[in-house]
C-alpha atoms as a PDB file:
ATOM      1  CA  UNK A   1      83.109 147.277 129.575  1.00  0.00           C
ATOM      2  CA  UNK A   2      85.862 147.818 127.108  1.00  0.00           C
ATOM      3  CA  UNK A   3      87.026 151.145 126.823  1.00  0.00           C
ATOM      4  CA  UNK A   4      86.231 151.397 122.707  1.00  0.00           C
ATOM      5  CA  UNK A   5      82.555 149.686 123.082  1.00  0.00           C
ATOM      6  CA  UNK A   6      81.658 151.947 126.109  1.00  0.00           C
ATOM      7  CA  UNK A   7      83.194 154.967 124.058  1.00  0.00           C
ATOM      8  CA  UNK A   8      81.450 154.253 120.579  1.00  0.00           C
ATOM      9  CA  UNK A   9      77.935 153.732 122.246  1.00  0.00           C
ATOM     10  CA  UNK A  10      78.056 156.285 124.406  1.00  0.00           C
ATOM     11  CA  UNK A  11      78.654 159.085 121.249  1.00  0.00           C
ATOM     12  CA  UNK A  12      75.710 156.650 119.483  1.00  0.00           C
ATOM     13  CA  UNK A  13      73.623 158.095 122.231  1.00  0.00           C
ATOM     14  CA  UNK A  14      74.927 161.405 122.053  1.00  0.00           C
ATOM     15  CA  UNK A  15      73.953 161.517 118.330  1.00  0.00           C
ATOM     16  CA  UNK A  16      70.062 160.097 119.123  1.00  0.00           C
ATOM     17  CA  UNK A  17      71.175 157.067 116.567  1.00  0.00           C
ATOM     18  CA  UNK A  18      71.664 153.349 116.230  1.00  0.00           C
ATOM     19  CA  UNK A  19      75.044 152.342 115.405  1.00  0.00           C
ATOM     20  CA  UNK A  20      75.540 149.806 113.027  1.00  0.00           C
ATOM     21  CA  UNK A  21      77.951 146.842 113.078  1.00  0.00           C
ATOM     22  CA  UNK A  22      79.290 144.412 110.151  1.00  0.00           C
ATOM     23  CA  UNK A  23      80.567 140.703 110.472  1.00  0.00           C
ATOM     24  CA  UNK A  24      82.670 139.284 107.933  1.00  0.00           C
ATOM     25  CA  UNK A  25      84.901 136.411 108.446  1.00  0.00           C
ATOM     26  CA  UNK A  26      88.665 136.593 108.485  1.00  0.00           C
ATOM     27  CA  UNK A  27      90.525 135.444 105.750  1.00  0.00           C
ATOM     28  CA  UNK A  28      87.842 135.157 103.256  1.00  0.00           C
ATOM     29  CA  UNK A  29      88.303 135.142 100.209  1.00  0.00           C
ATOM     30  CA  UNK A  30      92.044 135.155 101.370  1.00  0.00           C
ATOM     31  CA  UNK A  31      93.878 137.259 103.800  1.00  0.00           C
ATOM     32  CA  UNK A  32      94.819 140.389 101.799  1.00  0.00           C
ATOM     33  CA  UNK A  33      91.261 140.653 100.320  1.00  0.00           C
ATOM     34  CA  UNK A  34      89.821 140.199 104.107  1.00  0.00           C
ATOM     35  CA  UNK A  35      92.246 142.950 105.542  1.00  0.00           C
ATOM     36  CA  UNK A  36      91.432 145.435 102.470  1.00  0.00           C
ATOM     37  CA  UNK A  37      88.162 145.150 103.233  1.00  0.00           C
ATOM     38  CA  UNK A  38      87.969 145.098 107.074  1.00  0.00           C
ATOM     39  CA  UNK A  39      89.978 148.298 107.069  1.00  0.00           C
ATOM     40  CA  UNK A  40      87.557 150.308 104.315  1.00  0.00           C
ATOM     41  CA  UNK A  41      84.577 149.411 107.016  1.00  0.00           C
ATOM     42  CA  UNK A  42      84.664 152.488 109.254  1.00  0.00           C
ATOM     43  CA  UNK A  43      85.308 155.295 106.629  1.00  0.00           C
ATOM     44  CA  UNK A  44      81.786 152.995 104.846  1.00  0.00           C
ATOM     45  CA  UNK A  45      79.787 153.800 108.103  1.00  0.00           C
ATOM     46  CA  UNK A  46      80.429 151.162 110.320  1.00  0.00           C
ATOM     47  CA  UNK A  47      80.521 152.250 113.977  1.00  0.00           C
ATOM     48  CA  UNK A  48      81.638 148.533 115.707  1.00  0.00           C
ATOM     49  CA  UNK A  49      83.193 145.195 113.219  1.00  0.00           C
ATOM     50  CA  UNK A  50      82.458 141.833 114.058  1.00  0.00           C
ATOM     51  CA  UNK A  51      85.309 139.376 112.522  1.00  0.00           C
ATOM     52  CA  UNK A  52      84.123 135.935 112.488  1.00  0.00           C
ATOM     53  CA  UNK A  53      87.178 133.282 113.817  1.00  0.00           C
ATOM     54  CA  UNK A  54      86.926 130.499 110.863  1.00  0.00           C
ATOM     55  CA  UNK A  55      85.638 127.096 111.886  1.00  0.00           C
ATOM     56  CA  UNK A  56      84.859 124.138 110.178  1.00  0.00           C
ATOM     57  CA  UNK A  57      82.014 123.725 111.724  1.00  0.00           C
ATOM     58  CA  UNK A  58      79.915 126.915 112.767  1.00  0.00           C
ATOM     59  CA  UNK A  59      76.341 125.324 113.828  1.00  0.00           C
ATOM     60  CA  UNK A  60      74.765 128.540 114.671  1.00  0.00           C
ATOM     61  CA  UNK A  61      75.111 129.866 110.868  1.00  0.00           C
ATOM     62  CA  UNK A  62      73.618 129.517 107.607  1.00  0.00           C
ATOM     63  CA  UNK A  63      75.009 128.491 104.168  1.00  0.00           C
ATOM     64  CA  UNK A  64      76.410 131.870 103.523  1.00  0.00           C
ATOM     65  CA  UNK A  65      78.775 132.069 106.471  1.00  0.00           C
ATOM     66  CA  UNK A  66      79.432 128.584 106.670  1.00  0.00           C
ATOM     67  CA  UNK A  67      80.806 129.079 102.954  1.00  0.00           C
ATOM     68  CA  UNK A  68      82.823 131.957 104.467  1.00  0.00           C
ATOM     69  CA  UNK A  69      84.546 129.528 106.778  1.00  0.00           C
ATOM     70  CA  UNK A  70      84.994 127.223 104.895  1.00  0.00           C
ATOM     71  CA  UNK A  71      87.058 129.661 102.109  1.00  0.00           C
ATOM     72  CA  UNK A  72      89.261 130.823 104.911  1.00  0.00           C
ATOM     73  CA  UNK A  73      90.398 127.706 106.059  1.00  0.00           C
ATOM     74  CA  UNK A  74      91.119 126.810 102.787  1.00  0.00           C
ATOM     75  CA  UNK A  75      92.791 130.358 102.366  1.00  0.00           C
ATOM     76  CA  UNK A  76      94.781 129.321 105.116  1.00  0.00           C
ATOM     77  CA  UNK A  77      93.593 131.417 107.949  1.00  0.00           C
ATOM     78  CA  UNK A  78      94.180 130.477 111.293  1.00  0.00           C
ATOM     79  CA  UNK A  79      93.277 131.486 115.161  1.00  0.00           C
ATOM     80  CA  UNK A  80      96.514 133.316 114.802  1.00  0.00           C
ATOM     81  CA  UNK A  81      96.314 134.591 111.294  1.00  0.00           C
ATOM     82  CA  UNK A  82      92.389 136.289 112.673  1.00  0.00           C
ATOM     83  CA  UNK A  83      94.588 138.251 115.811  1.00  0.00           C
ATOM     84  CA  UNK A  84      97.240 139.344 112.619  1.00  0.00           C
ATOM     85  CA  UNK A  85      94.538 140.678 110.970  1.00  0.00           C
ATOM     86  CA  UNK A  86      93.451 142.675 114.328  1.00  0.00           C
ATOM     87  CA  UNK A  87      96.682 143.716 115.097  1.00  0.00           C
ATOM     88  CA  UNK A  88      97.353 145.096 110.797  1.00  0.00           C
ATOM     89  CA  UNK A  89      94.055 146.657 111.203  1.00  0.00           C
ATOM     90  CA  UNK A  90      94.710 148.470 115.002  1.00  0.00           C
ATOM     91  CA  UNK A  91      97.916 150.058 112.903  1.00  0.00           C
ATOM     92  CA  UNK A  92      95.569 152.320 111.390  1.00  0.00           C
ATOM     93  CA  UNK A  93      92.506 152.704 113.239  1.00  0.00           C
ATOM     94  CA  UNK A  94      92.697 152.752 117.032  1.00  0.00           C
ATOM     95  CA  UNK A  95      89.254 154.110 117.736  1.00  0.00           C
ATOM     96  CA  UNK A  96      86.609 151.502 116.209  1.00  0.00           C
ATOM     97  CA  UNK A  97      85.536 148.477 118.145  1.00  0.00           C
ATOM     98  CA  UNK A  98      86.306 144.800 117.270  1.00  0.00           C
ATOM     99  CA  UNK A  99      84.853 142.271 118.701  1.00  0.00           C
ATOM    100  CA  UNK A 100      85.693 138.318 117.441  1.00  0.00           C
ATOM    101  CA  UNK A 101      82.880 136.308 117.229  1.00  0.00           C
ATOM    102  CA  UNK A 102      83.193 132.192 117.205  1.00  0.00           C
ATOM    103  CA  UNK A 103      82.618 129.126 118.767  1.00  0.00           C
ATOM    104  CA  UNK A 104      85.017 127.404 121.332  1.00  0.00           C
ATOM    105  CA  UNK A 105      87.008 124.587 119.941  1.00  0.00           C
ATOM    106  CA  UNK A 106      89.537 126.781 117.934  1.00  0.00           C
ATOM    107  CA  UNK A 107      90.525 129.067 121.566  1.00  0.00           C
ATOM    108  CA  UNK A 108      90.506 125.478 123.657  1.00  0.00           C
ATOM    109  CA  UNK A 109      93.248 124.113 121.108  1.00  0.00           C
ATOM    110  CA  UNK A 110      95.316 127.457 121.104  1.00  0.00           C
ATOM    111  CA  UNK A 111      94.828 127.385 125.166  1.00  0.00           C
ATOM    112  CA  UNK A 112      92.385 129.510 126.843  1.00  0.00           C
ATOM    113  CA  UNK A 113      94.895 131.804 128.789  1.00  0.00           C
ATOM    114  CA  UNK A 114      97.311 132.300 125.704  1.00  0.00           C
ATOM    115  CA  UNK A 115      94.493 133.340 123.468  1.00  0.00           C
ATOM    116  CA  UNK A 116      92.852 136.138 126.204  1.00  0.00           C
ATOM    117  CA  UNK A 117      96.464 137.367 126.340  1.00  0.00           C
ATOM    118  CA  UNK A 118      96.881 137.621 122.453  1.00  0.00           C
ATOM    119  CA  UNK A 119      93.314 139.265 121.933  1.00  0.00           C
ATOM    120  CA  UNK A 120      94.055 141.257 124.320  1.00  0.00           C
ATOM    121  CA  UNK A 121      97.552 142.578 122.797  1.00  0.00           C
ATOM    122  CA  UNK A 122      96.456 142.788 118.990  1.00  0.00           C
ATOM    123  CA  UNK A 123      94.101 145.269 119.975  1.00  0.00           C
ATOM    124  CA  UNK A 124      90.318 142.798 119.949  1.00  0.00           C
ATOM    125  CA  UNK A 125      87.501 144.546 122.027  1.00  0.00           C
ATOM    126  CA  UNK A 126      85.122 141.458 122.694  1.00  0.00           C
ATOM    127  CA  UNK A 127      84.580 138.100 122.223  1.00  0.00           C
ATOM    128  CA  UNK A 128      80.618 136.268 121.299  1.00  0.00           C
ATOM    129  CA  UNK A 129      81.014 132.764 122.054  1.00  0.00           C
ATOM    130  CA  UNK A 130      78.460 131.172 120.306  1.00  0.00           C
ATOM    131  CA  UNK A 131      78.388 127.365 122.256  1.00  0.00           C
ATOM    132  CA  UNK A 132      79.565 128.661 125.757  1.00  0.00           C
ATOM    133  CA  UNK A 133      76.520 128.706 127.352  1.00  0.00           C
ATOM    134  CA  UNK A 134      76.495 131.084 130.554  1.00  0.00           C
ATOM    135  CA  UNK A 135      76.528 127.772 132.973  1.00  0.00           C
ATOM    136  CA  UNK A 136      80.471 127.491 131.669  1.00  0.00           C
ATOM    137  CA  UNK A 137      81.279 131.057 132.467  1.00  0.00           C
ATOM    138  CA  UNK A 138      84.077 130.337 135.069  1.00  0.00           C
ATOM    139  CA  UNK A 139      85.437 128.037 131.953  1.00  0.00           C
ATOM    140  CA  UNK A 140      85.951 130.675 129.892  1.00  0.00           C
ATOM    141  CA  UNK A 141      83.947 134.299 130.405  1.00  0.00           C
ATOM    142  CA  UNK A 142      85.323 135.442 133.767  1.00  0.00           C
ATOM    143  CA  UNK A 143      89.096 135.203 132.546  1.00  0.00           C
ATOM    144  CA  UNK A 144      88.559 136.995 129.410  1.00  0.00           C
ATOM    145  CA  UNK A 145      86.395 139.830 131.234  1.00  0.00           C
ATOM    146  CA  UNK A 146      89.149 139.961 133.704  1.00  0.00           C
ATOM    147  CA  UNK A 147      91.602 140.981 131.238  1.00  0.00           C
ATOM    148  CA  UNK A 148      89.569 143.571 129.937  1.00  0.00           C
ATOM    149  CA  UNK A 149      87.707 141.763 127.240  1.00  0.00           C
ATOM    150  CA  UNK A 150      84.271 142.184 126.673  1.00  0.00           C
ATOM    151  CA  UNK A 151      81.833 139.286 127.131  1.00  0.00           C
ATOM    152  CA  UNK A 152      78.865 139.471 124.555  1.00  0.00           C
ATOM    153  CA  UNK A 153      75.870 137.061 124.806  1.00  0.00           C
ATOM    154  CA  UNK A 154      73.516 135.830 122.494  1.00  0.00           C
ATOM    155  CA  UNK A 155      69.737 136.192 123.458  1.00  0.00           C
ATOM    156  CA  UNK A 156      67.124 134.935 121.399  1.00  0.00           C
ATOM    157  CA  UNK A 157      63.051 134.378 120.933  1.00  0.00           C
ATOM    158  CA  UNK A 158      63.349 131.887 123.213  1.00  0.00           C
ATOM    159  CA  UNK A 159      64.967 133.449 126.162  1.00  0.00           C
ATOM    160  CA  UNK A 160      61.980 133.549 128.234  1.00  0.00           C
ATOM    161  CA  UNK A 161      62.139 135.286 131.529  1.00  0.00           C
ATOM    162  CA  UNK A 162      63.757 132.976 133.913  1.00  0.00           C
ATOM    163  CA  UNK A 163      66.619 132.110 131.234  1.00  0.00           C
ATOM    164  CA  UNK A 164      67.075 135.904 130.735  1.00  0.00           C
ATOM    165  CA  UNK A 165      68.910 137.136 133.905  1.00  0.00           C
ATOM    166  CA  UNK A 166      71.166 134.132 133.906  1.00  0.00           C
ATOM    167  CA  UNK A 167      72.043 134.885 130.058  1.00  0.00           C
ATOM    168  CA  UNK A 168      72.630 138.610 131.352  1.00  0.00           C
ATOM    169  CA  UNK A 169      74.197 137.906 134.365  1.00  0.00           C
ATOM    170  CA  UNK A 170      78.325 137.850 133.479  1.00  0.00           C
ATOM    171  CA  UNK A 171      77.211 140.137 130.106  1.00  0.00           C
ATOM    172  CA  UNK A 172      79.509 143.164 128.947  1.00  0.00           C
ATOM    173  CA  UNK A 173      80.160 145.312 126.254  1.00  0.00           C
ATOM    174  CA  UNK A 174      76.153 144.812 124.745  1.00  0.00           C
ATOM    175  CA  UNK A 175      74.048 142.232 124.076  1.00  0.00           C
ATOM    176  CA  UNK A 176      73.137 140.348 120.885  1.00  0.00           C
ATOM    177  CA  UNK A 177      69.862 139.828 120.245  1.00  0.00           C
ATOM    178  CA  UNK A 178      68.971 137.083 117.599  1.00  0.00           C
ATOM    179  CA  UNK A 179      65.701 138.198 115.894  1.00  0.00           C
ATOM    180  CA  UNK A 180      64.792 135.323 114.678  1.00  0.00           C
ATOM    181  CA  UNK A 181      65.045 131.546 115.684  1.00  0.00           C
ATOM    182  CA  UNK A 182      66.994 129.704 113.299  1.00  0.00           C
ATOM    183  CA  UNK A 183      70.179 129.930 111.842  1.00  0.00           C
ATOM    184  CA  UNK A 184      72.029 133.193 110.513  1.00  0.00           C
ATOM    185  CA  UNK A 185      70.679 134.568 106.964  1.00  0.00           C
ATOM    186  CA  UNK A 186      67.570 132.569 106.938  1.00  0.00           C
ATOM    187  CA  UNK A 187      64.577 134.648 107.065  1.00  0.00           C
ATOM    188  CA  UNK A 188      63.632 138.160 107.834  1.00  0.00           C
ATOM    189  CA  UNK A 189      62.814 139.941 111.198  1.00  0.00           C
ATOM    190  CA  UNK A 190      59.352 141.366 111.845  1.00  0.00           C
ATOM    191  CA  UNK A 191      60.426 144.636 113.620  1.00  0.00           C
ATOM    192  CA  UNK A 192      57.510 145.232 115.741  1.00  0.00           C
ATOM    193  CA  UNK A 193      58.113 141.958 117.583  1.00  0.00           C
ATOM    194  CA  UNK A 194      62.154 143.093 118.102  1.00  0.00           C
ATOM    195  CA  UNK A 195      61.073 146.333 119.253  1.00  0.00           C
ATOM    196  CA  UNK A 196      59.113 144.368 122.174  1.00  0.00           C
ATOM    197  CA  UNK A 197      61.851 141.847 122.151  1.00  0.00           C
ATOM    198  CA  UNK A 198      64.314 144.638 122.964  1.00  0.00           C
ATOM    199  CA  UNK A 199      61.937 146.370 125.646  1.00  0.00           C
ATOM    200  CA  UNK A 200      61.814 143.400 127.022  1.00  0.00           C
ATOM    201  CA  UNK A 201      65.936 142.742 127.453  1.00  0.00           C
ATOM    202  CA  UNK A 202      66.613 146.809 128.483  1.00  0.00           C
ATOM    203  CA  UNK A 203      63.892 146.203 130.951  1.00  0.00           C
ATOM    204  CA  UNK A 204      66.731 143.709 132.849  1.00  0.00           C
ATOM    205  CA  UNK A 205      69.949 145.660 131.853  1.00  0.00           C
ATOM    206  CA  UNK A 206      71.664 148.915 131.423  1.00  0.00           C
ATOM    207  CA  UNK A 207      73.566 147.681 128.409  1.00  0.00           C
ATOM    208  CA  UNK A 208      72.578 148.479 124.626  1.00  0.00           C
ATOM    209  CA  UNK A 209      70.871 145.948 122.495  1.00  0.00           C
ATOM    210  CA  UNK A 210      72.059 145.152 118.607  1.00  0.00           C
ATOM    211  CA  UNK A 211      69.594 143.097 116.200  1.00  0.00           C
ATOM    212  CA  UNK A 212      70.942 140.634 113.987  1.00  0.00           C
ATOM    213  CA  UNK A 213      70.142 138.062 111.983  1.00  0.00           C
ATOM    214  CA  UNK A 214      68.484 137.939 108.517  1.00  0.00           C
ATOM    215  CA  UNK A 215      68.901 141.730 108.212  1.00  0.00           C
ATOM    216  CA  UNK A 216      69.960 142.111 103.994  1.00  0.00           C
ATOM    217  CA  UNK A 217      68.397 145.783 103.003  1.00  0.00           C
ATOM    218  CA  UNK A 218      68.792 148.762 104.228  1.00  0.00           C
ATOM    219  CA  UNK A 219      64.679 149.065 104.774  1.00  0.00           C
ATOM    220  CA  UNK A 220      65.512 146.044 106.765  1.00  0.00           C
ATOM    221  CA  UNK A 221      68.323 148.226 108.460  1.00  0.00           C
ATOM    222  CA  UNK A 222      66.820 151.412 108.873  1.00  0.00           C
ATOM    223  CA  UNK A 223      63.388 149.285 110.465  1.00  0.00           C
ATOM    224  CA  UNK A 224      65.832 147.842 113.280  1.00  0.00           C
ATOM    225  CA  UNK A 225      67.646 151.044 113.946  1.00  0.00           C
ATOM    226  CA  UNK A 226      64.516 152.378 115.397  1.00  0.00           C
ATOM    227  CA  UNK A 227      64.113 149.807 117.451  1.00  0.00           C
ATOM    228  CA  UNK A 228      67.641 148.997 118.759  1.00  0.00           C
ATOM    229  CA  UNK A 229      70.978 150.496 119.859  1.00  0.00           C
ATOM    230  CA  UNK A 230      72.252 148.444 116.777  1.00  0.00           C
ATOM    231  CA  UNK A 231      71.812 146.780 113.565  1.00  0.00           C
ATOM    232  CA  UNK A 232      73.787 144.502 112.863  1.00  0.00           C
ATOM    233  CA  UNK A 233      74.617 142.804 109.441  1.00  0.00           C
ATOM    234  CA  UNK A 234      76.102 139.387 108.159  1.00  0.00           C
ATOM    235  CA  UNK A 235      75.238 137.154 105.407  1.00  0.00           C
ATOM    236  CA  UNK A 236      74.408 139.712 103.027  1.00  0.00           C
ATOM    237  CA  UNK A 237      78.202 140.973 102.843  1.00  0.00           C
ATOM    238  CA  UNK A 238      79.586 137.410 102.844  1.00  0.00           C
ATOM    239  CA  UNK A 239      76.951 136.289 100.076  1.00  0.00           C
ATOM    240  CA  UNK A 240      78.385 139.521  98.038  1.00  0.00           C
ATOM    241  CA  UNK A 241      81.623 138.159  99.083  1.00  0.00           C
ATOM    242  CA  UNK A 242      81.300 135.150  97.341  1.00  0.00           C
ATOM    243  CA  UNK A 243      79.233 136.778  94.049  1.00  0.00           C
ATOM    244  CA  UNK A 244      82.271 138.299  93.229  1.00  0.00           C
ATOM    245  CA  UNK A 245      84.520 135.247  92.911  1.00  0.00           C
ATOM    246  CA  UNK A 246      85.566 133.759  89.754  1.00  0.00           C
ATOM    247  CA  UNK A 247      85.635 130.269  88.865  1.00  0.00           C
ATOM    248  CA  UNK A 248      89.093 129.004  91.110  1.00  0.00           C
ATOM    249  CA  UNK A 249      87.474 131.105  94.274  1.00  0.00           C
ATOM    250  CA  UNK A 250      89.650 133.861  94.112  1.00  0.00           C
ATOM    251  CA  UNK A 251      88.956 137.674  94.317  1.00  0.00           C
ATOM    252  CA  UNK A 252      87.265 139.378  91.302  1.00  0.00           C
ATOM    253  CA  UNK A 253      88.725 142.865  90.617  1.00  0.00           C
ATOM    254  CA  UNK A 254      85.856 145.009  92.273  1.00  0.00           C
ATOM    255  CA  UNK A 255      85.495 142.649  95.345  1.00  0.00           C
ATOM    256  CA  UNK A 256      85.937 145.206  97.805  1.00  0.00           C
ATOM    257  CA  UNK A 257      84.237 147.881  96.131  1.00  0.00           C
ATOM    258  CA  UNK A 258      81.516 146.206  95.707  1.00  0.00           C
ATOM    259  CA  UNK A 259      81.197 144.856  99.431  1.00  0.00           C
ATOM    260  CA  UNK A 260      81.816 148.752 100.735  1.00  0.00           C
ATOM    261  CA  UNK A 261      79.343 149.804  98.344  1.00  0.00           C
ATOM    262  CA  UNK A 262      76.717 147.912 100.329  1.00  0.00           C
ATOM    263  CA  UNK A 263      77.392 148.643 103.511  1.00  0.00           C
ATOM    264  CA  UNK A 264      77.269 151.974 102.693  1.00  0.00           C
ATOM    265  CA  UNK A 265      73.864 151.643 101.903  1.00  0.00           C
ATOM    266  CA  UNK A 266      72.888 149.865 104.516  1.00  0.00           C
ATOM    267  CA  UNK A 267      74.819 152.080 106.493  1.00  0.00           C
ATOM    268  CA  UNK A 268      73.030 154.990 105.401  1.00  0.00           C
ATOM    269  CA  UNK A 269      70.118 153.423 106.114  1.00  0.00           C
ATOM    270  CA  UNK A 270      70.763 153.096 109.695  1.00  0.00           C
ATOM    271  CA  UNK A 271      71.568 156.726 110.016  1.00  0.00           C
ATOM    272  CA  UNK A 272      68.284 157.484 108.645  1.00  0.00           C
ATOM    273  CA  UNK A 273      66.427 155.680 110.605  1.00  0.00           C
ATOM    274  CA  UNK A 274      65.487 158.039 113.188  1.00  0.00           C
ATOM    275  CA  UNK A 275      65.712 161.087 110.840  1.00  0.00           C
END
């Protein structure tokens, strides 16, 4: 497990709370505004950051992110630009964990082997593949977990009992659980059926569980904390992303403000949760 993840759960426990963790995607609305507000994440409350790698074609989420994407490509971020951004952000903060969450075609093109290496040196503690299923592990998995990166997997509703050791099997770092089946920002989750989703997954594992998926208050928040090791939250920042464009698609004075403002809520909501 990377050092960071292992480190930033382990004082989660310590404290008797759920952490909470943020995605936004790199380079939206452009690179400066994406650093700005990547870096203002941990002093908001945010105890792990997910940065989504851009991708013009992210099947696994919803209208929000996919708009995300789709406004950092045209920003003009790249698989490179997203370790830059890693790298400006380790320059000040060398204790929260980052973990770069994505789907395969953009790490193939770079190479495989180049990419681990460059994570690796700009300072990234994980990756979430989202279409590397674990049958391609040797692909892709074993070298990056053999030079020290974590490995996180995606469970779901429908990992029933014989899929779930074999999703579990190569895991590190934590594991994501989806709460709901569907695509990212698309419905709610009931949190009595994650709590027993969650029982379910530490039953097979030693590693902590984060929720995510659909999760946009901080009721919503505070409901998973006490069910989870983490809540984690998506759409809701990139959606506040976008509400605070003008007309061309650029930054609004007050972008970043505004996006730290919520996840201070939310993040206070989290820290309540077991209160």
């Amino acid at each position: 497990m990377s050092e960071r993840i292992q480190k930033r759960f382990a004082a989660l426990a310590a404290e008797g709370r759920a952490g909470f963790v943020t995605y936004l995607c790199a380079g939206d609305p452009d690179p400066e505004t994406s650093l700005a507000l990547i870096r203002g994440l941990p002093g908001a409350g945010v105890d792990l950051i997910e940065i989504g790698m851009p991708f013009s074609d992210p099947m696994a989420d919803g209208p929000a992110i996919q708009a995300g994407n789709l406004r950092a490509i045209s920003g003009g971020m790249t698989l490179n630009g997203v370790l830059e951004l890693v790298r400006r952000f380790r320059q000040e903060d060398q204790a929260t964990p980052v973990v770069l969450m994505g789907y395969y075609n953009p790490v193939h093109r770079m190479g495989k082997d180049r990419f681990i290496a460059a994570a690796v040196e700009a300072g990234v503690d994980g990756l979430i593949m989202v279409d590397l299923p674990p049958e391609e592990d040797e692909e892709f998995c074993l070298p990056a977990k053999a030079a020290g990166l974590d490995f996180i997997r995606l469970a779901t509703p429908t990992t029933d009992d014989r899929r779930l050791p074999v999703v579990l099997e190569n895991a590190s770092g934590f594991i994501y659980y989806v709460s709901i089946t569907g695509i990212t920002g698309s419905a709610a989750p009931v949190a009595d059926l994650v709590g027993q989703a969650v029982r379910r997954i530490k039953s097979a594992t030693t590693l902590p569980v984060a929720v995510g998926f659909g999760i946009r208050t901080p009721e919503q928040a505070a409901a998973i904390a006490r069910n989870a090791d983490a809540a984690v939250v998506g759409s809701a920042l990139v959606d506040l992303v976008a509400a605070n464009l003008d007309e061309n698609g650029k930054a609004r004075p007050g972008l970043v403000e505004a996006v730290h403002g919520l996840v201070r809520e939310l993040a206070a909501g989290v820290r309540g949760a077991r209160a």
